[in-house]
Protein backbone atom coordinates (compact mmCIF):
# COMPACT_ATOMS: atom_id res chain seq x y z
CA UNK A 1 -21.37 31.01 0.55
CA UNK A 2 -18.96 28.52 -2.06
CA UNK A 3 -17.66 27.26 0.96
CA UNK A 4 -20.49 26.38 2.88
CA UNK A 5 -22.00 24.83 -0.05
CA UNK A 6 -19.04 22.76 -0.54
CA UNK A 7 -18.96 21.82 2.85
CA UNK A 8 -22.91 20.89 3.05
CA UNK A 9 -21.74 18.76 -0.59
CA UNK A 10 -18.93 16.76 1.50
CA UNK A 11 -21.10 15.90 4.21
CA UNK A 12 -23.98 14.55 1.99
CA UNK A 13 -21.77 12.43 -0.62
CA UNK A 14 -19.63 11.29 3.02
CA UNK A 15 -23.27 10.27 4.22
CA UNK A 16 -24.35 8.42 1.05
CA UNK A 17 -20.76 6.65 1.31
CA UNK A 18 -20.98 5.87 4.57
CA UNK A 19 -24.83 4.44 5.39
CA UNK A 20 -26.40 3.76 1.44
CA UNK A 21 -23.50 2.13 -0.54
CA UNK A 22 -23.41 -1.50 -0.06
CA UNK A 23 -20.78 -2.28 -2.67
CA UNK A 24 -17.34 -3.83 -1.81
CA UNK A 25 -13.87 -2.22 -3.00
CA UNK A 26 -10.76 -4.49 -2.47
CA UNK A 27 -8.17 -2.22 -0.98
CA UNK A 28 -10.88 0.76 0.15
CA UNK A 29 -13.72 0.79 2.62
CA UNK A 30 -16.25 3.14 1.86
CA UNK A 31 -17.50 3.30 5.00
CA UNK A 32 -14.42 4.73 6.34
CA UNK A 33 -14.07 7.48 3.12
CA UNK A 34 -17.77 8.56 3.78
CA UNK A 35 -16.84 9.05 7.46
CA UNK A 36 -13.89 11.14 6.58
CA UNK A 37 -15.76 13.13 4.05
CA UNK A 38 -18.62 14.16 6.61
CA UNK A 39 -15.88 14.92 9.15
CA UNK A 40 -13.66 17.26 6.42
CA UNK A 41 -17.31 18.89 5.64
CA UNK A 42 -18.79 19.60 9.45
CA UNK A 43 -15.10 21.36 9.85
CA UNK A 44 -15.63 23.28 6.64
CA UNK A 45 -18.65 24.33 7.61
CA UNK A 46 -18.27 25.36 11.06
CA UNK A 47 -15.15 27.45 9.83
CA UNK A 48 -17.04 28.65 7.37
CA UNK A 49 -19.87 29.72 10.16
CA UNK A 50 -17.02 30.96 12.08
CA UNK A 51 -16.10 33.40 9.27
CA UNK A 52 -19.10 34.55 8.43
CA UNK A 53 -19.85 35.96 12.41
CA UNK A 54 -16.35 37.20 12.30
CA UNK A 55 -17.25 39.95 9.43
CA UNK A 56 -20.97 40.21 9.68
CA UNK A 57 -22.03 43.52 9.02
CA UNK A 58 -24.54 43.31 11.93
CA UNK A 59 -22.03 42.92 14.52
CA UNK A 60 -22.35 45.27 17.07
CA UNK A 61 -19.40 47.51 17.97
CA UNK A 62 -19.54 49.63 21.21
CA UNK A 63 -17.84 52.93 20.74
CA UNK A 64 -16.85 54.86 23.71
């Protein structure tokens, strides 16, 4: 679960970047970070997802 916690992290501080930080940085736009950060976390976490299905130990397995 580290990873999709990390992920979930990424996607919030991108956000906050992104839409709620109205300061200017010469040589950096926040905007842009915040938009990579959210796009780095939804990958994480649908890998993570991904994963998790991959090895659940509900899965079902037909045997023949």
């Amino acid at each position: 679960m580290p990873a999709l916690g990390t992920s979930l992290l990424l996607i919030a501080v991108g956000a906050i970047l992104a839409f709620a930080i109205n300061v200017s940085v010469s040589g950096v736009s926040l905007y842009t970070v915040g938009v990579i950060l959210m796009i780095v976390g939804g990958i994480g976490a649908l890998m993570s997802m991904l994963f998790w299905t991959s090895f659940a130990p509900f899965a079902r397995h037909e045997v023949q």
